[in-house]
Structures are given as structure tokens and as C-alpha cells.
N, C-alpha and C. Protein backbone atom coordinates (compact mmCIF):
# COMPACT_ATOMS: atom_id res chain seq x y z
N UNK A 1 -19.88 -3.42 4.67
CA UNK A 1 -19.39 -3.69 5.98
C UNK A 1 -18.33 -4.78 5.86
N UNK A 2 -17.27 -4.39 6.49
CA UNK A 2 -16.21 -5.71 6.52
C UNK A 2 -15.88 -6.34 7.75
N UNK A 3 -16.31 -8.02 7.88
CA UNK A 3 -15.79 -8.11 9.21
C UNK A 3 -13.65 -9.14 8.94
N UNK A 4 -13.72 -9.10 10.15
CA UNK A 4 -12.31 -9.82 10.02
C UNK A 4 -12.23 -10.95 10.97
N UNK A 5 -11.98 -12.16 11.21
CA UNK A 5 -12.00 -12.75 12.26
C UNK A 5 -13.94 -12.79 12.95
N UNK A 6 -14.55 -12.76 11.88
CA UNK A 6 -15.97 -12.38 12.15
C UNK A 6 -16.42 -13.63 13.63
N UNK A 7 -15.61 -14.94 12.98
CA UNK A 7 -15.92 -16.43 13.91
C UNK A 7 -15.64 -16.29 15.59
N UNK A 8 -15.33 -15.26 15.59
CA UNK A 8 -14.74 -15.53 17.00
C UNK A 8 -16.51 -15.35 17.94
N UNK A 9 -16.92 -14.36 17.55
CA UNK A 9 -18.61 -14.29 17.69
C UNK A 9 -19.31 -15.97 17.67
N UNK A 10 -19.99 -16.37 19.01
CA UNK A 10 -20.32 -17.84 19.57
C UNK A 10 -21.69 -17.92 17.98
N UNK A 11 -22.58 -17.29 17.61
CA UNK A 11 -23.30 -17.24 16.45
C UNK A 11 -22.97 -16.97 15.42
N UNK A 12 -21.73 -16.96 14.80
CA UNK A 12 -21.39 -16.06 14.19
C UNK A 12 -22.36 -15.90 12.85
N UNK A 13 -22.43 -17.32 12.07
CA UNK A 13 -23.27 -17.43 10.72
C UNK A 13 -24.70 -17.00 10.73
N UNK A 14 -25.08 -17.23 12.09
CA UNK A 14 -26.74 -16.70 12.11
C UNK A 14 -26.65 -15.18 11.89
N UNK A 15 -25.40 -14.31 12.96
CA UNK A 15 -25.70 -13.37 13.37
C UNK A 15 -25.46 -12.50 11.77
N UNK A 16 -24.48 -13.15 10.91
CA UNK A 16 -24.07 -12.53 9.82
C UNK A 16 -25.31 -13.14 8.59
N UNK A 17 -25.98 -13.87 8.72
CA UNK A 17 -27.55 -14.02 7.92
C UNK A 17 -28.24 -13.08 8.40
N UNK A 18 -28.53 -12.55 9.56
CA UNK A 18 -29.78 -11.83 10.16
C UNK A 18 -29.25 -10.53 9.68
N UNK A 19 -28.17 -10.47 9.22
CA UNK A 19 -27.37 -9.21 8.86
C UNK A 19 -27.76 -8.84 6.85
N UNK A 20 -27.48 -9.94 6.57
CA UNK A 20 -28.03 -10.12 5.09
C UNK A 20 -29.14 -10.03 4.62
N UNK A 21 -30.19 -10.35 5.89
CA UNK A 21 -31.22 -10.61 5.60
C UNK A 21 -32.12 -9.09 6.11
N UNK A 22 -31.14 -9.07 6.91
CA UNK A 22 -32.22 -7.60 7.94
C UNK A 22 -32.03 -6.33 6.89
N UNK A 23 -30.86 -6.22 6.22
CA UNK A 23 -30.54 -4.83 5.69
C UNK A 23 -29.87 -5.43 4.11
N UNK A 24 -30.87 -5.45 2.98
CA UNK A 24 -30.67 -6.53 1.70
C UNK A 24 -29.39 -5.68 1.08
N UNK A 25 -29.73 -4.26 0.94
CA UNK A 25 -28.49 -3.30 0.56
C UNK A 25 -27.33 -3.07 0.59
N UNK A 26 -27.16 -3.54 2.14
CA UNK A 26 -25.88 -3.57 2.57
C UNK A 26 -24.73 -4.64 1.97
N UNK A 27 -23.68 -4.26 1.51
CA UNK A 27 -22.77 -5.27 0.78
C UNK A 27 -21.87 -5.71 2.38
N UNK A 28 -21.54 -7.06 2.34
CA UNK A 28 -20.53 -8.09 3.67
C UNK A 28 -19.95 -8.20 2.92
N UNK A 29 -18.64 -8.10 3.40
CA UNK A 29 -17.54 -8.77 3.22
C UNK A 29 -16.93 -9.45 4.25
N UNK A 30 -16.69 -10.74 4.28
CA UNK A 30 -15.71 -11.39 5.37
C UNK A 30 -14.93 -12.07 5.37
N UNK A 31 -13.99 -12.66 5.92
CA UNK A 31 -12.75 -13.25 5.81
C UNK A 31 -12.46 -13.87 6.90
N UNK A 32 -11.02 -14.33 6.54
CA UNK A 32 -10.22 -15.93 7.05
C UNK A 32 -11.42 -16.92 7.64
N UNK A 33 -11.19 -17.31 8.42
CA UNK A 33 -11.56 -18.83 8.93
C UNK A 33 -13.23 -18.72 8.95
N UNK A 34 -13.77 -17.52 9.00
CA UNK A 34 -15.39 -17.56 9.10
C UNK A 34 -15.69 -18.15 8.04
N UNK A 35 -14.76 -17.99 6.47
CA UNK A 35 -15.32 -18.13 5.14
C UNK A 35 -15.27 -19.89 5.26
N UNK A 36 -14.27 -20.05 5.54
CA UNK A 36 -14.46 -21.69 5.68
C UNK A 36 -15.42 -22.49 6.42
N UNK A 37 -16.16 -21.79 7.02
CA UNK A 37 -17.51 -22.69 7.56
C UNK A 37 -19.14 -21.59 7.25
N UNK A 38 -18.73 -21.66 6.17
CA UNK A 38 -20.26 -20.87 5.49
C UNK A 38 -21.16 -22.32 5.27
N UNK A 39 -20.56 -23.07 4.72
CA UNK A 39 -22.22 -24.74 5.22
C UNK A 39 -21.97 -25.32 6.30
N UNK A 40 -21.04 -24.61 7.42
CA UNK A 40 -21.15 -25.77 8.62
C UNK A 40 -21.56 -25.10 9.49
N UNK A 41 -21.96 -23.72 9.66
CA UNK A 41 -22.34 -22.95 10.43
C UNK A 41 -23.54 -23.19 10.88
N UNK A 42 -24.80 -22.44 12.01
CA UNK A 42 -26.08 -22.94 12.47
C UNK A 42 -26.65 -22.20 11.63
N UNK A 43 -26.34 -21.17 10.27
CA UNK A 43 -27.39 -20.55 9.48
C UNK A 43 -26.96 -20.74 8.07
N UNK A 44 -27.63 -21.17 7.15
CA UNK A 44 -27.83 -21.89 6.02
C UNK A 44 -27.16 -20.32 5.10
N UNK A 45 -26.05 -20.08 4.69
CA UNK A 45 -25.37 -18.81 3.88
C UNK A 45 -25.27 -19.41 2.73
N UNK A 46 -25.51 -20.29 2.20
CA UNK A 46 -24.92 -20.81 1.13
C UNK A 46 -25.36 -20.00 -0.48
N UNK A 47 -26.72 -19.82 -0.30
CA UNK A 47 -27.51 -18.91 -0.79
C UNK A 47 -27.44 -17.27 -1.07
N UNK A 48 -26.39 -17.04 -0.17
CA UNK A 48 -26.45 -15.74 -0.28
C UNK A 48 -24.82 -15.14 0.13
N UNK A 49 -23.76 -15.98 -0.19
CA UNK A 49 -22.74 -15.77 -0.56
C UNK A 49 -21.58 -16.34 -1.66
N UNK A 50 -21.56 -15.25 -2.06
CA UNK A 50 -20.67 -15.91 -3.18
C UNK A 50 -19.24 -15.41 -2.90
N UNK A 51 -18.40 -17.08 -3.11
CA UNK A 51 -17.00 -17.26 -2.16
C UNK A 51 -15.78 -17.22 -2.78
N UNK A 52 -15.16 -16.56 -2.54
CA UNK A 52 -13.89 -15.93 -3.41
C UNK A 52 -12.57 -16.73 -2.55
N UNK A 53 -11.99 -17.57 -3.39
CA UNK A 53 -10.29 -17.93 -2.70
C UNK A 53 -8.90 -16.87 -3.12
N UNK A 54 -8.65 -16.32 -2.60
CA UNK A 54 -7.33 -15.43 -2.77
C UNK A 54 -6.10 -15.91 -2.00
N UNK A 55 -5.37 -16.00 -3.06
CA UNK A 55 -3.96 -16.62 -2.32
C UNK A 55 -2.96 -15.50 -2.37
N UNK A 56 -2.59 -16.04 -1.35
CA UNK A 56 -1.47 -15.28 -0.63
C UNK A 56 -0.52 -14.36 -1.18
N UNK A 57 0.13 -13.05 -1.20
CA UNK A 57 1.03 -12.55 -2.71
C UNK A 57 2.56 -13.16 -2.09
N UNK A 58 2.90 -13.96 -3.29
CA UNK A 58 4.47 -14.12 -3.72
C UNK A 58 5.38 -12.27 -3.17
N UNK A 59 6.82 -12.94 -2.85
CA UNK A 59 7.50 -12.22 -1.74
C UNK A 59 7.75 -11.08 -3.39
N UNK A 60 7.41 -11.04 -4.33
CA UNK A 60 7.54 -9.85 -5.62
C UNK A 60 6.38 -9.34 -5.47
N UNK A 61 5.49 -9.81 -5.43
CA UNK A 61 4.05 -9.41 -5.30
C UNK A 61 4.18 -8.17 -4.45
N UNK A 62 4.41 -8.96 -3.25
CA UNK A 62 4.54 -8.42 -1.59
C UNK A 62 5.52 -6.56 -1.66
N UNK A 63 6.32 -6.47 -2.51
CA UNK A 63 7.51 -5.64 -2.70
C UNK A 63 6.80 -4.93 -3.67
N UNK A 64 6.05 -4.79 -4.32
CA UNK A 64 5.27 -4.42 -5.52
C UNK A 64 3.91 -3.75 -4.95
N UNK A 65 3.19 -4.21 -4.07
CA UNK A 65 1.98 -3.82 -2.94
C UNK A 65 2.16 -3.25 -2.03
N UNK A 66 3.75 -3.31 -1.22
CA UNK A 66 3.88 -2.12 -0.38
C UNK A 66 4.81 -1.07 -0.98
N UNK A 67 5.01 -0.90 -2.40
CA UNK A 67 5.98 0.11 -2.70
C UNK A 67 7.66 0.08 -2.74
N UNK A 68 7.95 -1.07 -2.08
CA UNK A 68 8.87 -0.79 -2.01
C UNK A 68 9.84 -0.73 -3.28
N UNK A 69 9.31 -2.38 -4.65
CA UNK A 69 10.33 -1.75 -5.71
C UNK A 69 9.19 -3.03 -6.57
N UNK A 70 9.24 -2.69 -7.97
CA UNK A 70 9.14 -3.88 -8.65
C UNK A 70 9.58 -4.93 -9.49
N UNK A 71 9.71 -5.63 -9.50
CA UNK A 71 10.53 -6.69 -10.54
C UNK A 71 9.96 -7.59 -11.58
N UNK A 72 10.00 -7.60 -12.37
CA UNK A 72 9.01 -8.32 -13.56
C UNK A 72 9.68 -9.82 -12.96
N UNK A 73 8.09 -10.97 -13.35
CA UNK A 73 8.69 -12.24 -13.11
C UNK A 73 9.95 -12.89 -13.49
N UNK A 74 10.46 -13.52 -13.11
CA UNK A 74 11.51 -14.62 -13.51
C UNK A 74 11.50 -16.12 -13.67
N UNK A 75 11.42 -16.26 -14.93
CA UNK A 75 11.50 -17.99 -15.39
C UNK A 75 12.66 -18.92 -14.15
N UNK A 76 12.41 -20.12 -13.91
CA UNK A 76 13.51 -21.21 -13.34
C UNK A 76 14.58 -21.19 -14.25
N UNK A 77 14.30 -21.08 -15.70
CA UNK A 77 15.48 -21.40 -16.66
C UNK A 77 16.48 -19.98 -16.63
N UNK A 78 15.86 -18.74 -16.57
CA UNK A 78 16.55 -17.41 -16.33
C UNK A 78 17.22 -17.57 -14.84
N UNK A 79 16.32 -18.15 -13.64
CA UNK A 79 17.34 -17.28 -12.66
C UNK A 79 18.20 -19.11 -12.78
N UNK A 80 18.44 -20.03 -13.71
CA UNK A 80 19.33 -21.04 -13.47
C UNK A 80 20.54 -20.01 -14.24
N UNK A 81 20.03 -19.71 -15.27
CA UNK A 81 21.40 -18.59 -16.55
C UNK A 81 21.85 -17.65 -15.59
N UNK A 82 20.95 -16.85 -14.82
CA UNK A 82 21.48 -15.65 -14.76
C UNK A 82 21.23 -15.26 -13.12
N UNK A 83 21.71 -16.47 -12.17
CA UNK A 83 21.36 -15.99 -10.69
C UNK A 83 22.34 -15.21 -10.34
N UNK A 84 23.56 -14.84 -10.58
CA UNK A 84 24.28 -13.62 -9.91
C UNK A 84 23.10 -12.69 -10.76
N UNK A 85 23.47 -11.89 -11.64
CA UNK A 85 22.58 -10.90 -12.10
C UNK A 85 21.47 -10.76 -11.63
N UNK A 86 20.42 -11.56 -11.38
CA UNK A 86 19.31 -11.17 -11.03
C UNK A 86 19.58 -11.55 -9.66
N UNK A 87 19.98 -11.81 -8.62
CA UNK A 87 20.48 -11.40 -7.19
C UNK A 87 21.21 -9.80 -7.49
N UNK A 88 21.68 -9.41 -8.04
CA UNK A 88 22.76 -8.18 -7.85
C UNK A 88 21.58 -7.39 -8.46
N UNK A 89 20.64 -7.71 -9.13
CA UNK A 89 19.83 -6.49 -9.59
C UNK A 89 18.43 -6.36 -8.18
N UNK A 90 18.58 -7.24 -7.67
CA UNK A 90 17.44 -7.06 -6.20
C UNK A 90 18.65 -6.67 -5.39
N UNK A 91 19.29 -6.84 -4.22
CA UNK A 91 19.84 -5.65 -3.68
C UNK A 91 20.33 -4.63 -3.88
N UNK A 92 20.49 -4.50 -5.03
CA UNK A 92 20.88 -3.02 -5.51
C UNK A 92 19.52 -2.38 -5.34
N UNK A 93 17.90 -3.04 -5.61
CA UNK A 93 17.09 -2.30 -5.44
C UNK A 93 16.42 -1.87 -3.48
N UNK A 94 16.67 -3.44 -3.36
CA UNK A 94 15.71 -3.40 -1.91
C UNK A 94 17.10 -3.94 -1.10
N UNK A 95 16.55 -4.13 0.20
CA UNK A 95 17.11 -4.41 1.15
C UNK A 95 16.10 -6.01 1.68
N UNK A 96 16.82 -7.28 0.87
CA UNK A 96 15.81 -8.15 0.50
C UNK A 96 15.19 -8.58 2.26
N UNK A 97 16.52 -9.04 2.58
CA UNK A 97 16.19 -10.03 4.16
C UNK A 97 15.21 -8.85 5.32
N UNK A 98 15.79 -7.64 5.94
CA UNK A 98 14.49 -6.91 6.59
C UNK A 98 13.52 -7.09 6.06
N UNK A 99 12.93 -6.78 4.61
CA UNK A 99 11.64 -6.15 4.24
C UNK A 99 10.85 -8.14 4.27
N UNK A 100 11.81 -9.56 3.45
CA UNK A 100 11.14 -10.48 3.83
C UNK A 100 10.38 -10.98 5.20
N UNK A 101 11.01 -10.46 6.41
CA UNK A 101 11.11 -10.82 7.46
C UNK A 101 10.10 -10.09 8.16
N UNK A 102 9.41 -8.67 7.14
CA UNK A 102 7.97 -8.10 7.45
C UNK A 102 6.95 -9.04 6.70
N UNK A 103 7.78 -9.06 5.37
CA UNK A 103 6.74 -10.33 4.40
C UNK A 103 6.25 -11.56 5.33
N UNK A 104 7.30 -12.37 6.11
CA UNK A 104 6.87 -13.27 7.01
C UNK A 104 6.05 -13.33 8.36
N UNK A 105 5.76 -11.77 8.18
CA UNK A 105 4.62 -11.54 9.38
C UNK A 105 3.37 -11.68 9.54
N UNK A 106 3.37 -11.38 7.92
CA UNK A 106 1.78 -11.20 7.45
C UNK A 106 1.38 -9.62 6.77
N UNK A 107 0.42 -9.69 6.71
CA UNK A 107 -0.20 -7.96 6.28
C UNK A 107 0.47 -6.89 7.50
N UNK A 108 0.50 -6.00 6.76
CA UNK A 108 1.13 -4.99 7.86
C UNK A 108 -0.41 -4.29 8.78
N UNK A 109 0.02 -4.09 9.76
CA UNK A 109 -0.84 -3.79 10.27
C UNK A 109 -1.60 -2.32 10.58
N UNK A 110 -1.10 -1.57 9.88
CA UNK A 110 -1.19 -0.11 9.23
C UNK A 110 -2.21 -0.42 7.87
N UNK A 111 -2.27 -1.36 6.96
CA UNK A 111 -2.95 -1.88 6.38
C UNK A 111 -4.76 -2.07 6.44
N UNK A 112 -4.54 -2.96 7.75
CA UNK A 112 -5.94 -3.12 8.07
C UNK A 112 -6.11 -2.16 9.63
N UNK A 113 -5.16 -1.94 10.15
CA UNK A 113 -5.38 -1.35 11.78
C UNK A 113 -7.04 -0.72 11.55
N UNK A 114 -7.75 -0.52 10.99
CA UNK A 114 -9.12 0.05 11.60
C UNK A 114 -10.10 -1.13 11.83
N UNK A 115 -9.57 -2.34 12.01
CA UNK A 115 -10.85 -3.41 12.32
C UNK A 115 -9.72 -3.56 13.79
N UNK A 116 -9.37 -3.19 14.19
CA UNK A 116 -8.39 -3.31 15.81
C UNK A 116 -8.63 -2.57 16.62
């Protein structure tokens, strides 16, 4: 079961223990801001989640996860040698500024749209 925004729920930590606890089988998954108050919550989770940090994907990452193109990393010392070239080899692939300007939105929402 995956929740998203699980906190917005006034119980939320009890209601997601009684959930752990009621049905042992069932695998939770949850995310953003609920994960950050798993010991401050009114039900003791500490025990029965184990807490994963995932950071955010870099704007190559991002271009690489939705398809659009990929680019192997680039050293500071390469794009200091070689910033025309490796600028002229990304717009020739993508169309950088639109597709950043979805990057700056967040996850697309075609992505997750079934918790909406």
C-alpha cells in the first residue's frame, strides 16, 4: 500500500501503526513530510519502520527518467575545457529550458496521478 501526503490525516501515525499492526503482510510505503515525524507522532513507529532518504534527481538524472535523452556525467574541470562543446552537444539533443522548467515543477503528474 502506498500512501502520499499520508500527514494530512489528524492521526495519522496511530492510524498507519493500527495498519502495520492489524494486517503484518501487508508492505507501507510512505512519503514526504509523514516520514519526518515517525518519533514525533502519537504512535511509537520507530520499531517497525525502516527509513530510507532519497534525494532529489539532478536536472541529467531528471532527462534520463523521463526519456527524454541521456548524458554521461561531467567533471567541473571538463565542462571548464570544454563548455561550448558540451552546451552544443545538449541542445542539439534536448530542448534544455522547456523540459527544465517541467524539472522545476516537480514529478510529473502522470507519474503518480493514481494517489489523486
Amino acid at each position: 500500500m502506498l500512501f502520499c501526503s499520508f500527514k494530512t490525516t489528524i492521526c495519522w501515525s496511530r492510524e498507519l501503526k493500527n495498519i502495520y499492526d492489524g494486517i503484518p503482510r501487508l508492505q507501507v510505503i510512505f512519503s514526504a513530510s509523514s516520514a519526518l515525524d515517525i518519533y514525533r507522532g502519537q504512535a511509537d513507529l520507530s520499531r517497525r519502520v525502516i527509513s530510507y532518504s532519497l534525494p532529489g534527481l539532478s536536472f541529467r538524472e531528471y532527462l534520463a527518467f523521463t526519456g527524454e535523452t541521456v548524458f554521461p556525467p561531467v567533471s567541473f574541470e571538463e565542462i571548464r575545457v570544454r563548455h561550448r562543446e558540451i552546451s552544443q552537444e545538449i541542445v542539439s539533443a534536448v530542448r534544455p529550458l522547456p523540459v527544465f522548467n517541467d524539472y522545476l515543477r516537480g514529478v510529473p503528474v502522470w507519474l503518480f496521478g493514481f494517489l489523486y
